[in-house]
PDB file of N, CA and C in Angstrom:
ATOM      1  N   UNK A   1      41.305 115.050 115.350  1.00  0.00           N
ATOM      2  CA  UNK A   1      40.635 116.135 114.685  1.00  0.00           C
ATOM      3  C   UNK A   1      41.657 116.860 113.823  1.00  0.00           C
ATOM      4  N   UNK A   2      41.808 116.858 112.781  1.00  0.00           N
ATOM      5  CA  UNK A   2      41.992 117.490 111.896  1.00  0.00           C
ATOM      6  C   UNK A   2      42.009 119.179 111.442  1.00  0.00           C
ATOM      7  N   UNK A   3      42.672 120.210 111.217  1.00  0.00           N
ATOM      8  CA  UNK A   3      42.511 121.526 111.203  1.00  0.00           C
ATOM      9  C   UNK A   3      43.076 121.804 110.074  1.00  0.00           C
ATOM     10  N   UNK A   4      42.482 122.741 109.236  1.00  0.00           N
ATOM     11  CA  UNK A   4      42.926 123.085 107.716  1.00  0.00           C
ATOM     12  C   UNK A   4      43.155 124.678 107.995  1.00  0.00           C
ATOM     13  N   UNK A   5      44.339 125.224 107.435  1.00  0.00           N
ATOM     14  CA  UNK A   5      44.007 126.531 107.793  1.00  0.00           C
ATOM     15  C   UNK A   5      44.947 127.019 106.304  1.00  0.00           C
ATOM     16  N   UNK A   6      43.973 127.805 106.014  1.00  0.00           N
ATOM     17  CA  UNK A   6      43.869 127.969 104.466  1.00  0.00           C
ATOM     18  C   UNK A   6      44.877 129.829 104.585  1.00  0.00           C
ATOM     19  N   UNK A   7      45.288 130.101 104.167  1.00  0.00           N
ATOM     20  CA  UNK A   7      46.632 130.755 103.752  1.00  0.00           C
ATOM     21  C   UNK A   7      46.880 131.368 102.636  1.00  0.00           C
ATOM     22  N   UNK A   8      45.852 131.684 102.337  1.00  0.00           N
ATOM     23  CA  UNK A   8      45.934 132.903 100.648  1.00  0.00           C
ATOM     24  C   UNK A   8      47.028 134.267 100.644  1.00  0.00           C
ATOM     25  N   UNK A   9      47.942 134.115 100.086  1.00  0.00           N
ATOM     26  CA  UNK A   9      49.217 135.160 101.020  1.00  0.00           C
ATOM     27  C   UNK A   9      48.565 136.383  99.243  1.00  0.00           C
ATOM     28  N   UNK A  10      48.079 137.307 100.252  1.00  0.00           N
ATOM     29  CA  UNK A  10      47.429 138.461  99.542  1.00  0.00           C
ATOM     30  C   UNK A  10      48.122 139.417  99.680  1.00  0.00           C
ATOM     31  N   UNK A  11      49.362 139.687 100.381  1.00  0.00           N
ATOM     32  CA  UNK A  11      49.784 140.648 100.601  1.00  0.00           C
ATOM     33  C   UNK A  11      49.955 140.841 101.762  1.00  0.00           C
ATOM     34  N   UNK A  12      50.526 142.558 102.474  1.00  0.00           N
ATOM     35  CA  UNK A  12      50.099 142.743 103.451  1.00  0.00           C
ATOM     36  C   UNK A  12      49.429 144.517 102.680  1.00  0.00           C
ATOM     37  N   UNK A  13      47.859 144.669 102.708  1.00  0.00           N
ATOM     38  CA  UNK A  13      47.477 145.399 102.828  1.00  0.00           C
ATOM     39  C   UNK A  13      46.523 146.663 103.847  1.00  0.00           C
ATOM     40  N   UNK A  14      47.808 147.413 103.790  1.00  0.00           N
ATOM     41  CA  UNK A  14      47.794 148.347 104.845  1.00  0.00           C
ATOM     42  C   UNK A  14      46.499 149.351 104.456  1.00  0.00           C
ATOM     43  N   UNK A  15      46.242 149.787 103.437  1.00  0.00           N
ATOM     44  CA  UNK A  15      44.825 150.469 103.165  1.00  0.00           C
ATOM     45  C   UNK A  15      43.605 149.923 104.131  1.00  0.00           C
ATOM     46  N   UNK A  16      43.756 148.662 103.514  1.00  0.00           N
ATOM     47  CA  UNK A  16      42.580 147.936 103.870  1.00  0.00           C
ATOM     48  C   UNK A  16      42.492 147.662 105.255  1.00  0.00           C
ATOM     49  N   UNK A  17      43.191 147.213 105.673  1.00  0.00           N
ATOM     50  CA  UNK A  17      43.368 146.929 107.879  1.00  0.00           C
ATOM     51  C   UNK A  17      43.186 148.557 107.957  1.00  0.00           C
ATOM     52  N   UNK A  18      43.682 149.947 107.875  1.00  0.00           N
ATOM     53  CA  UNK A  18      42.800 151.116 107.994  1.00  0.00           C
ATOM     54  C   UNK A  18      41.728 151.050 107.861  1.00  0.00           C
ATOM     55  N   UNK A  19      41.163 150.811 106.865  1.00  0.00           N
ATOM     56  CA  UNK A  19      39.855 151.193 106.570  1.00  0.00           C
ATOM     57  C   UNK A  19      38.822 150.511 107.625  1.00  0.00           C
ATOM     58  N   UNK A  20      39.284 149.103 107.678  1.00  0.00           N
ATOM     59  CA  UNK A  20      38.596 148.556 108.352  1.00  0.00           C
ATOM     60  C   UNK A  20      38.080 148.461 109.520  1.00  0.00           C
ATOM     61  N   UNK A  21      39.411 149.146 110.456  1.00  0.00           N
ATOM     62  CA  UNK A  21      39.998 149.841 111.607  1.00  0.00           C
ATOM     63  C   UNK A  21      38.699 150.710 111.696  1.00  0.00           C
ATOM     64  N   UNK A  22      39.015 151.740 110.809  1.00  0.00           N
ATOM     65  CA  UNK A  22      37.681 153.020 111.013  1.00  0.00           C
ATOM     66  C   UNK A  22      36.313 152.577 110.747  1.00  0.00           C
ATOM     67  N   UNK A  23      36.199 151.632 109.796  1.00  0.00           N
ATOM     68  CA  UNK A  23      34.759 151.677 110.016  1.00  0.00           C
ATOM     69  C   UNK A  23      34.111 150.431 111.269  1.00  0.00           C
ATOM     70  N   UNK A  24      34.814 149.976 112.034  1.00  0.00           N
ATOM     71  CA  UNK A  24      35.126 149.153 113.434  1.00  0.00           C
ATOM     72  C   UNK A  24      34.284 150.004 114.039  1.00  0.00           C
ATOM     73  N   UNK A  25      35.799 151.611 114.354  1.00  0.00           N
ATOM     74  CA  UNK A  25      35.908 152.719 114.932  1.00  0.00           C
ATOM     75  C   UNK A  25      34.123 153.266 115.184  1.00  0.00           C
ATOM     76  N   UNK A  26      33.999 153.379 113.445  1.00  0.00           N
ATOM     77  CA  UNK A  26      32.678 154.399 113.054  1.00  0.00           C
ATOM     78  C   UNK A  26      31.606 153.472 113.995  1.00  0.00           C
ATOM     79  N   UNK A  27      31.755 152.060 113.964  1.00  0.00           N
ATOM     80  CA  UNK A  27      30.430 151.403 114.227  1.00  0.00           C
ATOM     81  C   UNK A  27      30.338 151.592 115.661  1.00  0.00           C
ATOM     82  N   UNK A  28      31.451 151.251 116.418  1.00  0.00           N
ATOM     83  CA  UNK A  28      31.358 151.208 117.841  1.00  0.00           C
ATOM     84  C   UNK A  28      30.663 152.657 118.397  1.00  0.00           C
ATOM     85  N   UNK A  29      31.208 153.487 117.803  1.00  0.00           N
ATOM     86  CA  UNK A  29      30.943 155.204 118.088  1.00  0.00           C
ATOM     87  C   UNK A  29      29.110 155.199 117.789  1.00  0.00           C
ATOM     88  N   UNK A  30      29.100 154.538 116.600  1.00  0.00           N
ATOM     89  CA  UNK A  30      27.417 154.528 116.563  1.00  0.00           C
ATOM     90  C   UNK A  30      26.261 153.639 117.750  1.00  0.00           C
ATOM     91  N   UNK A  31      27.007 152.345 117.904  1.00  0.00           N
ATOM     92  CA  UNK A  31      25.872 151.763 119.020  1.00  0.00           C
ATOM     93  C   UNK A  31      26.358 152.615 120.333  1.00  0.00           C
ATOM     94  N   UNK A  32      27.604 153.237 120.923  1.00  0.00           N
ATOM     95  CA  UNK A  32      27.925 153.569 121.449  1.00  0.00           C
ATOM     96  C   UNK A  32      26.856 155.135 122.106  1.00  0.00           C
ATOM     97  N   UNK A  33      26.232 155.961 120.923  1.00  0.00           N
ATOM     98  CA  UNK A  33      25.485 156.847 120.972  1.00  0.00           C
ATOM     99  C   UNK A  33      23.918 156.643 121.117  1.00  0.00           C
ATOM    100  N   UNK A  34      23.825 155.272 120.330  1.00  0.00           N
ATOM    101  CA  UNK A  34      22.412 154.734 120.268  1.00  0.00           C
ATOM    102  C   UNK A  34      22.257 154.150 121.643  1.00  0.00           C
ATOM    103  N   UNK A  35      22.876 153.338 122.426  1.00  0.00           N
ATOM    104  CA  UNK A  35      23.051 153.486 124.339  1.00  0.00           C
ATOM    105  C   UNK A  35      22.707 154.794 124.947  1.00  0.00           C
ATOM    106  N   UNK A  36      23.104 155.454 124.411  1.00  0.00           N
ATOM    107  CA  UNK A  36      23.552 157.151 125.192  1.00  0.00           C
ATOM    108  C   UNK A  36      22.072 157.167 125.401  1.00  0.00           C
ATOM    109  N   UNK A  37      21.687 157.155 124.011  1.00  0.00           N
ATOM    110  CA  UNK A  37      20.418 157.480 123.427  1.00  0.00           C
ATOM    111  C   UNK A  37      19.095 157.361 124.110  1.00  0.00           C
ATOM    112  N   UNK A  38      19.405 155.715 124.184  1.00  0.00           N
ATOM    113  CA  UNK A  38      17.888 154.954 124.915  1.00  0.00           C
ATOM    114  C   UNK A  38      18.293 154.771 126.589  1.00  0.00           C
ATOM    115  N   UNK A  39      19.517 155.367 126.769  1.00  0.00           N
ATOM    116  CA  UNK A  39      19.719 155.671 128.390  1.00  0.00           C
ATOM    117  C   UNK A  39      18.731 156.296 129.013  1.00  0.00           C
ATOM    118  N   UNK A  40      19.275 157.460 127.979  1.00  0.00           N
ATOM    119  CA  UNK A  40      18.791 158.985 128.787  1.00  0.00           C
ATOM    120  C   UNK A  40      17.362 159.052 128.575  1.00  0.00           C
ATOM    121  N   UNK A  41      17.139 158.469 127.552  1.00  0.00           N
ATOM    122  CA  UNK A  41      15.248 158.366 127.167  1.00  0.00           C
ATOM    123  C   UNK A  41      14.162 157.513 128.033  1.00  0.00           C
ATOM    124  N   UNK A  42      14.815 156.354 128.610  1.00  0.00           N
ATOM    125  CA  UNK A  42      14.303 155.586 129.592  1.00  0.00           C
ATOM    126  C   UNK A  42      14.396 156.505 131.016  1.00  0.00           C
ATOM    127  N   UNK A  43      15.842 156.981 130.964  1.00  0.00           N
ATOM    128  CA  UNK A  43      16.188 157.833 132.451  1.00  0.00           C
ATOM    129  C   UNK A  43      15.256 159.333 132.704  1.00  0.00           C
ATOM    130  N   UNK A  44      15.300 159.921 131.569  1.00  0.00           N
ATOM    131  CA  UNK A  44      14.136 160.984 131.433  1.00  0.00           C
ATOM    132  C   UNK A  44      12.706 160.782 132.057  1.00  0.00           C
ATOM    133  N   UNK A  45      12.365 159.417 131.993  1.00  0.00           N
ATOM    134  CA  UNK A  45      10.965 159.000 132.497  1.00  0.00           C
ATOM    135  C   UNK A  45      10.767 159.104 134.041  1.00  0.00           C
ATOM    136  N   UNK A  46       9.508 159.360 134.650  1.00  0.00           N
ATOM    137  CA  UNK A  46       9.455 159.173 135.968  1.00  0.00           C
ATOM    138  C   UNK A  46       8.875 157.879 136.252  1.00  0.00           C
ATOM    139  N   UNK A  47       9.393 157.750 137.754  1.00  0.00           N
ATOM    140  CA  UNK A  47       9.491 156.756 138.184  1.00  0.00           C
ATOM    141  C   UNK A  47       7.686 156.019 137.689  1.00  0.00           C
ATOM    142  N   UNK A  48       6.747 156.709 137.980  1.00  0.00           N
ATOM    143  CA  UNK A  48       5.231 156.388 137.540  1.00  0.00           C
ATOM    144  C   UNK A  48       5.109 155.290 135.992  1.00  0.00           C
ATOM    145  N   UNK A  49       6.059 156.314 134.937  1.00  0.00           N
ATOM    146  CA  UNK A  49       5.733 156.127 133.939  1.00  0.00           C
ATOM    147  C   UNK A  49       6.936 154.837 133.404  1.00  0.00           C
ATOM    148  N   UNK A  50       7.781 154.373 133.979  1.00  0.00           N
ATOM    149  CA  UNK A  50       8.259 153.421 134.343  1.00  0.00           C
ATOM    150  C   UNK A  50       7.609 152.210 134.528  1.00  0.00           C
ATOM    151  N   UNK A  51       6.499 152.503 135.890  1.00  0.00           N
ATOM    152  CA  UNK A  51       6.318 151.406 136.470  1.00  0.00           C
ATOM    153  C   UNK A  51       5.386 151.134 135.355  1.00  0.00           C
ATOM    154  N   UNK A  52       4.653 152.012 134.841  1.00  0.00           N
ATOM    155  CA  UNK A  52       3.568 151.607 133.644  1.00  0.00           C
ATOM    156  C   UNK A  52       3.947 150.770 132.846  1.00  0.00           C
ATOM    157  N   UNK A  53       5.065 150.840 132.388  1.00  0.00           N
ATOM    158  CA  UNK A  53       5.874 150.027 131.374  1.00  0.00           C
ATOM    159  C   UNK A  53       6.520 148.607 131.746  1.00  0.00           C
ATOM    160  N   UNK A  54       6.254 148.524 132.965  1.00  0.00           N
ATOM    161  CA  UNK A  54       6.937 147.754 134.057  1.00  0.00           C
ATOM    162  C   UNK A  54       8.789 147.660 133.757  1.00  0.00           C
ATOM    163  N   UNK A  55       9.159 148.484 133.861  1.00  0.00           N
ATOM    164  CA  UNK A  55      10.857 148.990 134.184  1.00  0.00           C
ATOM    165  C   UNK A  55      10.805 149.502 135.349  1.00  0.00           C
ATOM    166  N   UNK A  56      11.604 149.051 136.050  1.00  0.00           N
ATOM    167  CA  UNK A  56      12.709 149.586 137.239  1.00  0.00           C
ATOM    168  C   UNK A  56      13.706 150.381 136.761  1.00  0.00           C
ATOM    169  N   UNK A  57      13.964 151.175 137.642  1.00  0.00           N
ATOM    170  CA  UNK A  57      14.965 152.415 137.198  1.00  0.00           C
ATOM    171  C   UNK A  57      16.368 151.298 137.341  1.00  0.00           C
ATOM    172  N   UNK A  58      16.651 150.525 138.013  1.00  0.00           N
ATOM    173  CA  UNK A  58      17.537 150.184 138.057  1.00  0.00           C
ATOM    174  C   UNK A  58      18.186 149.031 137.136  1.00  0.00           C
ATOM    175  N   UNK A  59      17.090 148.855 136.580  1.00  0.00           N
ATOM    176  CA  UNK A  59      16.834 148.199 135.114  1.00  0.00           C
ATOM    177  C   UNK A  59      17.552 148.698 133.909  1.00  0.00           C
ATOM    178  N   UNK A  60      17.407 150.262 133.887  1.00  0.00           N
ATOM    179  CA  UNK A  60      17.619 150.923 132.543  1.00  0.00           C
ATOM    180  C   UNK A  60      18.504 150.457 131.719  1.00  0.00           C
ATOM    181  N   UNK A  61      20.469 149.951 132.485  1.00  0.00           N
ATOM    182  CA  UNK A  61      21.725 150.407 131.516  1.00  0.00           C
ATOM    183  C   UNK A  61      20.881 148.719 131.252  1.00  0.00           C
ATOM    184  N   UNK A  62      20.640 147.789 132.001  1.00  0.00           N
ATOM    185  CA  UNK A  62      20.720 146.380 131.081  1.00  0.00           C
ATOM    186  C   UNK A  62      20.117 146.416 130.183  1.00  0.00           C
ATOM    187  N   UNK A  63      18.757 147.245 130.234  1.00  0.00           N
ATOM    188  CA  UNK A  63      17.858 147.193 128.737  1.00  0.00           C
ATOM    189  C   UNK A  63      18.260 147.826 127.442  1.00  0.00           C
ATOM    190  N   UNK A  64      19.104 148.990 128.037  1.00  0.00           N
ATOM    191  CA  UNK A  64      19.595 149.866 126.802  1.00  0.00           C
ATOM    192  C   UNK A  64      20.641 149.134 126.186  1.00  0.00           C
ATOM    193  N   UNK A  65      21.044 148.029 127.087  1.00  0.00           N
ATOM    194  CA  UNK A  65      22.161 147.965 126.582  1.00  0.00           C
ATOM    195  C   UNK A  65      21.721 145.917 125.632  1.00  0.00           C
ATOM    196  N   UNK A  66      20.860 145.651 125.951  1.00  0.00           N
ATOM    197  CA  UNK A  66      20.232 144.751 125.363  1.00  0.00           C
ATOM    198  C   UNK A  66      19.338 144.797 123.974  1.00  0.00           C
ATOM    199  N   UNK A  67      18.717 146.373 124.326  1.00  0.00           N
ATOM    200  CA  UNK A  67      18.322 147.291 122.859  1.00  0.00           C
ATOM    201  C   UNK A  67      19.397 147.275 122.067  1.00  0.00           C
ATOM    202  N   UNK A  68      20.469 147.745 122.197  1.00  0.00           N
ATOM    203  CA  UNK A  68      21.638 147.671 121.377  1.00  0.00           C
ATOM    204  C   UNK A  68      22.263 147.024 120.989  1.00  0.00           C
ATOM    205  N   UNK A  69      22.973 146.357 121.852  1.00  0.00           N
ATOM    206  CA  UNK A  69      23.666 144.948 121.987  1.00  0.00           C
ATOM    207  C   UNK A  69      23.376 144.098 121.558  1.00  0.00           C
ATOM    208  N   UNK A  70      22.175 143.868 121.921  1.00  0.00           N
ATOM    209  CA  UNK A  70      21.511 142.557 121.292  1.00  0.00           C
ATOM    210  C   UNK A  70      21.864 141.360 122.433  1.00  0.00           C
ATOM    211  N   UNK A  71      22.389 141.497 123.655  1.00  0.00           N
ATOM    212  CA  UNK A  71      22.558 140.345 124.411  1.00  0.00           C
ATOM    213  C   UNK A  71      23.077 141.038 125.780  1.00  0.00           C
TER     214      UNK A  71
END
């Protein structure tokens, strides 16, 4: 097997690895709140209105975190 590894020598730009850094930063901070989010909104519910939905309380962080996550 064969491996090509391609090597465009661009520099070393330090702006850019910042920037990129923060908006990493910015994104994580955002699904990070959108969790918070559909935590506390599922957790707010009573146990009744749960079962309506068919969720288990003990269910919640995997779903919120499958809402978000995506996996």
């Amino acid at each position: 097997m064969a491996h090509v590894i391609n090597t465009a020598s661009t520099g070393f730009n330090l702006f850019a690895r910042i920037r990129g850094f923060v908006e990493n930063t910015k994104q994580a901070w955002d699904l990070n709140a959108e969790y918070k989010r559909t935590f506390a909104e599922l957790d707010s519910l009573e146990n009744r209105e749960l079962a309506d939905i068919g969720v288990r309380r003990c269910d919640i962080a995997e779903i919120s975190r499958i809402h978000v996550y995506g996996h």
